[in-house]
PDB file of N, CA and C in Angstrom:
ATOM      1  N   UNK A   1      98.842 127.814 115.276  1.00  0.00           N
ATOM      2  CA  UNK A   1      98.472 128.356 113.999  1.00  0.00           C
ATOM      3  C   UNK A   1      99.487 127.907 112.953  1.00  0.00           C
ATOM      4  N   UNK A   2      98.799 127.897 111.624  1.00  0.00           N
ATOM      5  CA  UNK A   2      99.976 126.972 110.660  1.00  0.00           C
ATOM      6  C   UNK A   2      99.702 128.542 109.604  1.00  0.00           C
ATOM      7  N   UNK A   3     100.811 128.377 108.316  1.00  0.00           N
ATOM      8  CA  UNK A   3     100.392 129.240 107.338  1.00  0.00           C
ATOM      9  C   UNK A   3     100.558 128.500 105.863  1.00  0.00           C
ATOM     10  N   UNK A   4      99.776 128.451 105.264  1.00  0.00           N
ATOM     11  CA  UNK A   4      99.701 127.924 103.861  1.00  0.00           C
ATOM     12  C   UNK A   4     100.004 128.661 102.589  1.00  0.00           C
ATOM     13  N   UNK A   5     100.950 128.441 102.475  1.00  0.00           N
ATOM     14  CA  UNK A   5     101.733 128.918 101.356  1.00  0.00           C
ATOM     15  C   UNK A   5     101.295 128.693 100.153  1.00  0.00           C
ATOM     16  N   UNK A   6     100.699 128.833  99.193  1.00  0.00           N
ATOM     17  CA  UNK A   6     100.403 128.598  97.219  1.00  0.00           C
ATOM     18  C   UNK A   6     100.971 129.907  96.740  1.00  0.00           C
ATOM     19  N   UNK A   7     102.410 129.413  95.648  1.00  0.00           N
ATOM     20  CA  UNK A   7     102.570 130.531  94.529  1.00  0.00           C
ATOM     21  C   UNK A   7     102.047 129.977  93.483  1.00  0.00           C
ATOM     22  N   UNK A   8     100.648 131.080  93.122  1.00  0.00           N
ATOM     23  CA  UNK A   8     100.053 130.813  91.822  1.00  0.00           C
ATOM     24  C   UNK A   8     100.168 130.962  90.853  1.00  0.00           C
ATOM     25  N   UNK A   9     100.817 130.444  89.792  1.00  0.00           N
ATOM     26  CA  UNK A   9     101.431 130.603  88.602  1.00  0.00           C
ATOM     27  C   UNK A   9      99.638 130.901  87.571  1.00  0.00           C
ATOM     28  N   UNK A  10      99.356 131.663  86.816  1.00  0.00           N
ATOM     29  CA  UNK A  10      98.388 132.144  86.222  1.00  0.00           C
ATOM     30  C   UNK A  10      98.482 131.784  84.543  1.00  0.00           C
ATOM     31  N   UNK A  11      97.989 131.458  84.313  1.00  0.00           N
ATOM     32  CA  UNK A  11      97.768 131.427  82.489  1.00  0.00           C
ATOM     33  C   UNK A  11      97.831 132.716  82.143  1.00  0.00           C
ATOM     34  N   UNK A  12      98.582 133.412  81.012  1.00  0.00           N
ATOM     35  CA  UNK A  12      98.791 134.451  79.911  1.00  0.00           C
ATOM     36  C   UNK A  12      97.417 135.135  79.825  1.00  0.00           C
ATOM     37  N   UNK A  13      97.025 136.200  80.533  1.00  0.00           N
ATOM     38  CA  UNK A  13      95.974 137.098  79.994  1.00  0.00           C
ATOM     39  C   UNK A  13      94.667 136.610  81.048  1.00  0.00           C
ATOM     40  N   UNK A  14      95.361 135.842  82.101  1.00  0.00           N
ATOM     41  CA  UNK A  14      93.719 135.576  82.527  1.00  0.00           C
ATOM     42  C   UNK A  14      93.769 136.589  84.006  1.00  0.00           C
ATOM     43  N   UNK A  15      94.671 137.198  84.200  1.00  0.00           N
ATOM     44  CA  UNK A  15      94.495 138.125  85.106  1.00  0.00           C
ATOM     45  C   UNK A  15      93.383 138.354  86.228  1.00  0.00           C
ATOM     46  N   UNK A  16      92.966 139.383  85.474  1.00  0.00           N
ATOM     47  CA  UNK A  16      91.514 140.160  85.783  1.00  0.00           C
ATOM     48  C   UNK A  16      90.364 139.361  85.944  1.00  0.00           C
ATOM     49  N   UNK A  17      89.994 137.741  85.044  1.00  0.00           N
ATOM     50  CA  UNK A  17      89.155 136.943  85.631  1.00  0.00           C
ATOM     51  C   UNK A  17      89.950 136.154  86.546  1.00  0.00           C
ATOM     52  N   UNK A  18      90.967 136.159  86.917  1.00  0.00           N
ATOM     53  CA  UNK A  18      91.427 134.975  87.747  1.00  0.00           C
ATOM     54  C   UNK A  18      91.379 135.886  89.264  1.00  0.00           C
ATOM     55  N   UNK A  19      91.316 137.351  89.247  1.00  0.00           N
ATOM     56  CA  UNK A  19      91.363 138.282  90.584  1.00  0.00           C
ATOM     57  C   UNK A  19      89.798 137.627  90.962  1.00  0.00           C
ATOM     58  N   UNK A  20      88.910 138.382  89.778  1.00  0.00           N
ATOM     59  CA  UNK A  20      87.459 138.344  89.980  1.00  0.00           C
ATOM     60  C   UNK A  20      86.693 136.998  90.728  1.00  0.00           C
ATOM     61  N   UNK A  21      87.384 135.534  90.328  1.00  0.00           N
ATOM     62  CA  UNK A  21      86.664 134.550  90.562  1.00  0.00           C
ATOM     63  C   UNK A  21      87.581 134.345  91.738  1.00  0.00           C
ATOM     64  N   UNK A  22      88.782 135.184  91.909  1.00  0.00           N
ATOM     65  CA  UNK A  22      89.149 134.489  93.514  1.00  0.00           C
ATOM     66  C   UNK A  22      88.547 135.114  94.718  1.00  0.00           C
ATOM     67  N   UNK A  23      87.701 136.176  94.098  1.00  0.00           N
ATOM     68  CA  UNK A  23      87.067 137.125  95.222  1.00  0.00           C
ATOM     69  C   UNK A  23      85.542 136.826  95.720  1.00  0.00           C
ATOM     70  N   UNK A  24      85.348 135.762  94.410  1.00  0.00           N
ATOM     71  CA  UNK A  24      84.092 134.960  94.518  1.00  0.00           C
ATOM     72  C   UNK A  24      84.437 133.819  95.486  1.00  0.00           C
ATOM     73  N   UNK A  25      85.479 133.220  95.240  1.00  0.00           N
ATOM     74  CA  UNK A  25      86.194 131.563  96.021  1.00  0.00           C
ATOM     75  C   UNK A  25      86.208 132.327  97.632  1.00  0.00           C
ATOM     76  N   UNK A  26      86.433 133.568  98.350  1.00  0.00           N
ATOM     77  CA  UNK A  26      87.357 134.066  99.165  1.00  0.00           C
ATOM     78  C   UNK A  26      86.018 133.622 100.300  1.00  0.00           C
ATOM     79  N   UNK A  27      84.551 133.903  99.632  1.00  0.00           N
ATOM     80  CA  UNK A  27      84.117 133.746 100.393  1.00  0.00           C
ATOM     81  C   UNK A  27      83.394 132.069 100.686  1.00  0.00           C
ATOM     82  N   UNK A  28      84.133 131.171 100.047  1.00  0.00           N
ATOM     83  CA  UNK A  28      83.941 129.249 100.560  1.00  0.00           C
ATOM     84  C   UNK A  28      85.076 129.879 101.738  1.00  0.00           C
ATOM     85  N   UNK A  29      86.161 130.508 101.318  1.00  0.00           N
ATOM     86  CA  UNK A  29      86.989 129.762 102.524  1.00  0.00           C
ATOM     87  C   UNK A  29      86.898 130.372 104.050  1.00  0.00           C
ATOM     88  N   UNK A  30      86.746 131.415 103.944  1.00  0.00           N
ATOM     89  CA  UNK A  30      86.395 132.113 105.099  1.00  0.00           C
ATOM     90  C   UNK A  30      85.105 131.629 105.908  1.00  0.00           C
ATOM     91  N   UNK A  31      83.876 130.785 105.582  1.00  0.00           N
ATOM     92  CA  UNK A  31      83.035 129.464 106.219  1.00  0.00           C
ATOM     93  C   UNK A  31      83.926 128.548 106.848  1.00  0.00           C
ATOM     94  N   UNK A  32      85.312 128.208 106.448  1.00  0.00           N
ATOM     95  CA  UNK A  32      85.649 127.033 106.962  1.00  0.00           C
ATOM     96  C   UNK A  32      86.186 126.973 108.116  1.00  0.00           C
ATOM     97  N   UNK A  33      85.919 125.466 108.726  1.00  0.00           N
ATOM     98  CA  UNK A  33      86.389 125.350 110.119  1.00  0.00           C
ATOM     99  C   UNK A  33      87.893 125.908 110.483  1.00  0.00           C
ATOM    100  N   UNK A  34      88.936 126.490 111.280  1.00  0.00           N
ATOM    101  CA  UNK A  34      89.788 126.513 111.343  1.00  0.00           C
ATOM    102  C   UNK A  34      90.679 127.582 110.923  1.00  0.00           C
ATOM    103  N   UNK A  35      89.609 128.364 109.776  1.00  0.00           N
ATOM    104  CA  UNK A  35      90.204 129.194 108.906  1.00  0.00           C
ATOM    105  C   UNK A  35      90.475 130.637 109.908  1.00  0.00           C
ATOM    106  N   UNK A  36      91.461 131.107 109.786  1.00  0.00           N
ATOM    107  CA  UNK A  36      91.777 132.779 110.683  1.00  0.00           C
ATOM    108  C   UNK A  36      91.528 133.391 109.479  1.00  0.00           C
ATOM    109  N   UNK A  37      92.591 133.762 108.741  1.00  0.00           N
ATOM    110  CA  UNK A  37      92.552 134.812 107.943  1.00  0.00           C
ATOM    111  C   UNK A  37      93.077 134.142 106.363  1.00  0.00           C
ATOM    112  N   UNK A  38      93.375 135.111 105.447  1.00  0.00           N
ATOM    113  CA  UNK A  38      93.788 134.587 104.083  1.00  0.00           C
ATOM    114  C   UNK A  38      94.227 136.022 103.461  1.00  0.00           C
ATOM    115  N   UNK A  39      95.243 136.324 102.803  1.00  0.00           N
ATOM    116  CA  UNK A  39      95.653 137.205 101.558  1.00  0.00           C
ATOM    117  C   UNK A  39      96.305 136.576 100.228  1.00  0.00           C
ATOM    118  N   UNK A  40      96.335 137.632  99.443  1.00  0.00           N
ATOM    119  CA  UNK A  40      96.147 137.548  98.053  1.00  0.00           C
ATOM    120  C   UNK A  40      97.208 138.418  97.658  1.00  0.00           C
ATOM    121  N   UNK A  41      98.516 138.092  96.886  1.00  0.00           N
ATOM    122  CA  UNK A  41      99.364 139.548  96.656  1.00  0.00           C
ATOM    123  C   UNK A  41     100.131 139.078  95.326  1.00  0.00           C
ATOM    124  N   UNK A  42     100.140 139.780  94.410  1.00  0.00           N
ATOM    125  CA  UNK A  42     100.204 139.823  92.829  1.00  0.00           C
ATOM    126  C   UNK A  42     101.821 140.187  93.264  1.00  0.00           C
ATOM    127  N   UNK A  43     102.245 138.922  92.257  1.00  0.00           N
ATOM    128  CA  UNK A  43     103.653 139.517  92.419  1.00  0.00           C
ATOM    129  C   UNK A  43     104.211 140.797  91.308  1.00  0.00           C
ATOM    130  N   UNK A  44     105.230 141.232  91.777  1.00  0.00           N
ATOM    131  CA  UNK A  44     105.793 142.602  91.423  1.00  0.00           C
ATOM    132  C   UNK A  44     106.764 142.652  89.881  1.00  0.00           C
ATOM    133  N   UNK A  45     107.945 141.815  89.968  1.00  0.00           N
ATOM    134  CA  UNK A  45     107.875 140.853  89.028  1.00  0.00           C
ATOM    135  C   UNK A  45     108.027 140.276  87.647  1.00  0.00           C
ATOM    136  N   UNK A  46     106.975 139.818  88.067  1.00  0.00           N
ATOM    137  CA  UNK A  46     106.430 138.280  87.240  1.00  0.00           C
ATOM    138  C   UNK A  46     104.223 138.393  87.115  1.00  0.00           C
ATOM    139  N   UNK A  47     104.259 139.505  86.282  1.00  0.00           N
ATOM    140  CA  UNK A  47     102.487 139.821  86.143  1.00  0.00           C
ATOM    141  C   UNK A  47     102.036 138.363  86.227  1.00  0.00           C
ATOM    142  N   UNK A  48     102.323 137.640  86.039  1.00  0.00           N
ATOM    143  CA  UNK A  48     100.642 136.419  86.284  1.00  0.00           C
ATOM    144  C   UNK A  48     101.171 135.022  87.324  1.00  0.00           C
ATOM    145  N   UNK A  49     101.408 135.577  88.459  1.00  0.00           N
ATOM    146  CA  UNK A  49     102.257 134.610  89.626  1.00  0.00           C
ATOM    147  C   UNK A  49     102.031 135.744  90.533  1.00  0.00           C
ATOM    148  N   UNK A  50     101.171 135.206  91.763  1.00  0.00           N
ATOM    149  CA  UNK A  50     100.645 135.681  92.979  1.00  0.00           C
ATOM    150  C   UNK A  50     101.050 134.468  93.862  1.00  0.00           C
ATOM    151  N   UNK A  51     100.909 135.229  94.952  1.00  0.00           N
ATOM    152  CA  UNK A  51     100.717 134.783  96.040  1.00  0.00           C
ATOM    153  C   UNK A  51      99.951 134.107  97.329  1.00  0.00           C
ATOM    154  N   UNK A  52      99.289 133.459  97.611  1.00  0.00           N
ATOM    155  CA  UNK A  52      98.707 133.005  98.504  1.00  0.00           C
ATOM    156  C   UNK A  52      99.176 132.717  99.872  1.00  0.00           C
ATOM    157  N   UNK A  53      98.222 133.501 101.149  1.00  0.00           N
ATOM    158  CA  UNK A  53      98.815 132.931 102.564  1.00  0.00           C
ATOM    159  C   UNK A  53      97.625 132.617 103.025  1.00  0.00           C
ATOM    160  N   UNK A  54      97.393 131.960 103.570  1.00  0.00           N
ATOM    161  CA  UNK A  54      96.345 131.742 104.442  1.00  0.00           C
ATOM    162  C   UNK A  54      96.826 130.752 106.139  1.00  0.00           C
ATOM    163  N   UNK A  55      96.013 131.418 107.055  1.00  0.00           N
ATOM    164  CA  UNK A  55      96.407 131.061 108.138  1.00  0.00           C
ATOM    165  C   UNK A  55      95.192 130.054 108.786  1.00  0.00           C
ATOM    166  N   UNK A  56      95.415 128.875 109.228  1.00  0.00           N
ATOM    167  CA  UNK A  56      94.570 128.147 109.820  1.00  0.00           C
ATOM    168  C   UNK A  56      94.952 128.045 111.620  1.00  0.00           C
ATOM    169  N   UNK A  57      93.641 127.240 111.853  1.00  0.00           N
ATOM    170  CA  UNK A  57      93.949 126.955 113.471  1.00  0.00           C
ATOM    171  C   UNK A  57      95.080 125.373 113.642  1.00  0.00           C
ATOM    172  N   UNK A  58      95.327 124.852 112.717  1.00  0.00           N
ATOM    173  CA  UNK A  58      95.836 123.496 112.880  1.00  0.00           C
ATOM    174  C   UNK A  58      96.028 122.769 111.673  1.00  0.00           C
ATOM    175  N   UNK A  59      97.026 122.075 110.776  1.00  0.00           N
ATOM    176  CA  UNK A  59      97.757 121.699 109.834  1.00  0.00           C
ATOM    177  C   UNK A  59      95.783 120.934 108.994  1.00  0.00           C
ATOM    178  N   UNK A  60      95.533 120.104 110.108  1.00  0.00           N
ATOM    179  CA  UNK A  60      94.142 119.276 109.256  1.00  0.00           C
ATOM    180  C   UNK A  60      93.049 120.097 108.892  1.00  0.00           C
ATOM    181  N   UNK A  61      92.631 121.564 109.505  1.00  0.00           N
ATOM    182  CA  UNK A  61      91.857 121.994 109.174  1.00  0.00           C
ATOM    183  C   UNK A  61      91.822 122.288 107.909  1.00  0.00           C
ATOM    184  N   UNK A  62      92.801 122.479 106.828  1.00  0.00           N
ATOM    185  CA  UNK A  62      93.669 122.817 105.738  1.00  0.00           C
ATOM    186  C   UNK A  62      93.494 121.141 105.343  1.00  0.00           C
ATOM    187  N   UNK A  63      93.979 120.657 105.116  1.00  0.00           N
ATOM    188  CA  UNK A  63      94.636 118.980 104.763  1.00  0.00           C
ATOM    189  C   UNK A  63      93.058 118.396 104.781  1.00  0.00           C
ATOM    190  N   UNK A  64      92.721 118.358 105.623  1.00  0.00           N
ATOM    191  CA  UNK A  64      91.472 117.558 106.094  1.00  0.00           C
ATOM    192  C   UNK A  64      90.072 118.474 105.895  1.00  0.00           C
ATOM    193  N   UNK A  65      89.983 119.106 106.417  1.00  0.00           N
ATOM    194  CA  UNK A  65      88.633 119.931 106.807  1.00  0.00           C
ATOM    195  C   UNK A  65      88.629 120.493 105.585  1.00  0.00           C
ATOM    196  N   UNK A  66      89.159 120.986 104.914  1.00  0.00           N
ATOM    197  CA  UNK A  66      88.841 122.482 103.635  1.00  0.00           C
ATOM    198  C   UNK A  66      88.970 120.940 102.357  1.00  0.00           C
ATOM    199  N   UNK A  67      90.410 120.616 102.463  1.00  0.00           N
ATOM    200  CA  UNK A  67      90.250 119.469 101.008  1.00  0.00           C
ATOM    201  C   UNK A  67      89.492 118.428 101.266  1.00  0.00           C
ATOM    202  N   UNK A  68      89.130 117.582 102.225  1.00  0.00           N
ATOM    203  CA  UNK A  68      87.875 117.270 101.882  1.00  0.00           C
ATOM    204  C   UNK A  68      86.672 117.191 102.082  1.00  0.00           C
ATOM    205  N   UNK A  69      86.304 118.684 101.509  1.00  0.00           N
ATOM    206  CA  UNK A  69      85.145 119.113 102.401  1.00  0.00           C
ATOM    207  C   UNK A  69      84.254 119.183 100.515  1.00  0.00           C
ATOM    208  N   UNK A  70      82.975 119.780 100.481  1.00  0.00           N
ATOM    209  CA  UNK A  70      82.172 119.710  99.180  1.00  0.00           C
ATOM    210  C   UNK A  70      82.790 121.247  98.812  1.00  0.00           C
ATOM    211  N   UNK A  71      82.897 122.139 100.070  1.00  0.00           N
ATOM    212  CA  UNK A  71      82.927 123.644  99.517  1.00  0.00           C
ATOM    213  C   UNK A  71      84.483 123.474  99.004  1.00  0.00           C
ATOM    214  N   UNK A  72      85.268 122.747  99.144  1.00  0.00           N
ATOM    215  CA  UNK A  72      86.690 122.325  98.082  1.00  0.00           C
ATOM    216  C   UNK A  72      86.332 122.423  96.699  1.00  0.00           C
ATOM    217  N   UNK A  73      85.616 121.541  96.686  1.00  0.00           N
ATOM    218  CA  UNK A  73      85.021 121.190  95.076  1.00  0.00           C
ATOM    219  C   UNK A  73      84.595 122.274  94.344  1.00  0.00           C
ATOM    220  N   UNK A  74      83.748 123.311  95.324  1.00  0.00           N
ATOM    221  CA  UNK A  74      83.329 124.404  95.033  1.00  0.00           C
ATOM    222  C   UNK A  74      84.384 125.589  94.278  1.00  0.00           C
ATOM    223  N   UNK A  75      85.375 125.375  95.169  1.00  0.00           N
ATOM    224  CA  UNK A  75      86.434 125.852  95.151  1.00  0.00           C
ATOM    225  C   UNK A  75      87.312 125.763  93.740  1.00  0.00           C
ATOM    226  N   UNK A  76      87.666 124.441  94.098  1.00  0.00           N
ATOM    227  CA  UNK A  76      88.552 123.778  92.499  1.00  0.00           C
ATOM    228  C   UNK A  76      88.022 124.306  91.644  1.00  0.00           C
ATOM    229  N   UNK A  77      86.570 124.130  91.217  1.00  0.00           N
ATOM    230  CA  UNK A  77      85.836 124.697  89.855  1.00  0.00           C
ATOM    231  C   UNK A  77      86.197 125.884  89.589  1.00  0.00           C
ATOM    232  N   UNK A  78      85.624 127.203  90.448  1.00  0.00           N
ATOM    233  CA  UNK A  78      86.186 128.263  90.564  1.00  0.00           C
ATOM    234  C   UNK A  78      87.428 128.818  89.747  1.00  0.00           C
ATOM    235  N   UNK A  79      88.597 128.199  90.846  1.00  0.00           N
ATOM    236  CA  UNK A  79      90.119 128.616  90.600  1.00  0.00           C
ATOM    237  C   UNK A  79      91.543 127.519  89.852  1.00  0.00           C
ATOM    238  N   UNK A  80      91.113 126.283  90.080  1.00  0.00           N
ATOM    239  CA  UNK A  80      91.796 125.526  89.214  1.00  0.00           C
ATOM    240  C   UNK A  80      92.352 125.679  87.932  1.00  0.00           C
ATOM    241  N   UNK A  81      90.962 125.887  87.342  1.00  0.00           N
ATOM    242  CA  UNK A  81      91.248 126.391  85.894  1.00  0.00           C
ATOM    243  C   UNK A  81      92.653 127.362  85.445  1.00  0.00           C
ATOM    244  N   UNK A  82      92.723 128.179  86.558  1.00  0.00           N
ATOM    245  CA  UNK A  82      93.462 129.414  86.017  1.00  0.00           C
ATOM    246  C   UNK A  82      95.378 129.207  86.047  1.00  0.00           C
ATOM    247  N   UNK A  83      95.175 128.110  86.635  1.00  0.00           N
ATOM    248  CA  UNK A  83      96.807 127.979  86.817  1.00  0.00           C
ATOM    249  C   UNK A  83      97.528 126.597  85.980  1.00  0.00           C
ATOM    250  N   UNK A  84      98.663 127.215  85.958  1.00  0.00           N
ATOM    251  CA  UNK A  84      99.746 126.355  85.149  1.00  0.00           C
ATOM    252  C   UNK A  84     101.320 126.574  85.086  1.00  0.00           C
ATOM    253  N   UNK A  85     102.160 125.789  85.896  1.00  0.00           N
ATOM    254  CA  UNK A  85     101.463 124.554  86.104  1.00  0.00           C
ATOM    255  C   UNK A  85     100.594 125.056  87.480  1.00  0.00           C
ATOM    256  N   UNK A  86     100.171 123.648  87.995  1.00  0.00           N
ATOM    257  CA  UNK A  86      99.414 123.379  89.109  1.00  0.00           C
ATOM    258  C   UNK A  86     100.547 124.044  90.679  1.00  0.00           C
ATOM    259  N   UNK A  87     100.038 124.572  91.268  1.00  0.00           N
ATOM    260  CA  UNK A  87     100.545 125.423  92.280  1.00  0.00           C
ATOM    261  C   UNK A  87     101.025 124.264  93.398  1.00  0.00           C
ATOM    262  N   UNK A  88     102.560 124.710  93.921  1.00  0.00           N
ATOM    263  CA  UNK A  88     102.608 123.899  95.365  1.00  0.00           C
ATOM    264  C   UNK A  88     102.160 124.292  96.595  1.00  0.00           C
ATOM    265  N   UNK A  89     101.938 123.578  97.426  1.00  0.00           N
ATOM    266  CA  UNK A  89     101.440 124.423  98.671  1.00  0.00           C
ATOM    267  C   UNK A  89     102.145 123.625  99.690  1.00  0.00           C
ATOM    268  N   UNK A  90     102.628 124.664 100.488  1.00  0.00           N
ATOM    269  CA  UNK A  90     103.530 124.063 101.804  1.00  0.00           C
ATOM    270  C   UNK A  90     102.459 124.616 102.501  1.00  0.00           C
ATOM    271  N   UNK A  91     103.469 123.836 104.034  1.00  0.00           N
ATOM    272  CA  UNK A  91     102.671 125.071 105.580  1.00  0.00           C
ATOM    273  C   UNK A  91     103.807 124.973 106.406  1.00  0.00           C
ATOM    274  N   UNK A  92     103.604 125.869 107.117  1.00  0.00           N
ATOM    275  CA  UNK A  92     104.971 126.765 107.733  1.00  0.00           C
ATOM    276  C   UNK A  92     104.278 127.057 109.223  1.00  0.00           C
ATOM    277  N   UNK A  93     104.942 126.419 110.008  1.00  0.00           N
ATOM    278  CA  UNK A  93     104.930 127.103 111.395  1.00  0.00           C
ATOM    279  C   UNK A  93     105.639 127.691 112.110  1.00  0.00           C
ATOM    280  N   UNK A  94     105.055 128.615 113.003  1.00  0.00           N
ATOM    281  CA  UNK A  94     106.196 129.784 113.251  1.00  0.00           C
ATOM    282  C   UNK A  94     107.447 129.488 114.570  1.00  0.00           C
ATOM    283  N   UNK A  95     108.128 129.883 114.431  1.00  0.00           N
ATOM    284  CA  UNK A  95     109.044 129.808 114.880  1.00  0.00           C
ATOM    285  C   UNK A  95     109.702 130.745 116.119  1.00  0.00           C
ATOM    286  N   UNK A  96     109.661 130.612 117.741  1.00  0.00           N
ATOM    287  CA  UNK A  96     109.364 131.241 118.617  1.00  0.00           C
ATOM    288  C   UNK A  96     110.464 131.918 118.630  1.00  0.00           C
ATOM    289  N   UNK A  97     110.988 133.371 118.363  1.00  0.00           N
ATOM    290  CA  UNK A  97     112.853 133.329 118.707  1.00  0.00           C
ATOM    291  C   UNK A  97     112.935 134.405 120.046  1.00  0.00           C
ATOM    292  N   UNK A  98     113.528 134.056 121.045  1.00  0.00           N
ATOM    293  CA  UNK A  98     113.511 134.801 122.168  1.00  0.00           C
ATOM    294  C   UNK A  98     114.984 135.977 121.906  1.00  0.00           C
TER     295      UNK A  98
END
């Protein structure tokens, strides 16, 4: 399992449509191959910079399968708009500690 990291930096005042249309997006990604789970957490803060995790079965399902898939595109339209700048996204695998 991998985890995908995006801190979403938000445009001034777009809040409340940027929650609304990610709750519309939530359901492209949860169709996709690979996909486990996904959350959403508003930072504490800094009002318009959230959080994104999402957990896949394998680094390409993410990389490959979701970006270039059509429901991506679907996607971009959606939530693109709302950020600035443009969000980084790592992935993080876990780390076994005995």
């Amino acid at each position: 399992m991998i985890l995908e990291v995006a801190i979403l930096p938000i445009k001034p005042n777009l809040n409340n449509e940027f929650e609304s249309a990610f709750k519309d997006a939530s359901k492209i990604i949860k169709r996709m191959k690979g996909y486990i789970s996904h959350e959403l957490q508003k930072c504490m803060e800094e009002d318009n910079k959230y959080i994104l995790l999402v957990k896949w079965e394998k680094l390409e399902d993410h990389t490959i399968g979701f970006r270039e898939s059509a429901e991506y595109q679907d996607w971009k339209s959606k939530l693109h708009h709302f950020y600035n700048p443009f969000p980084v996204v790592e992935h993080y695998t876990n780390i076994e500690l005995v």
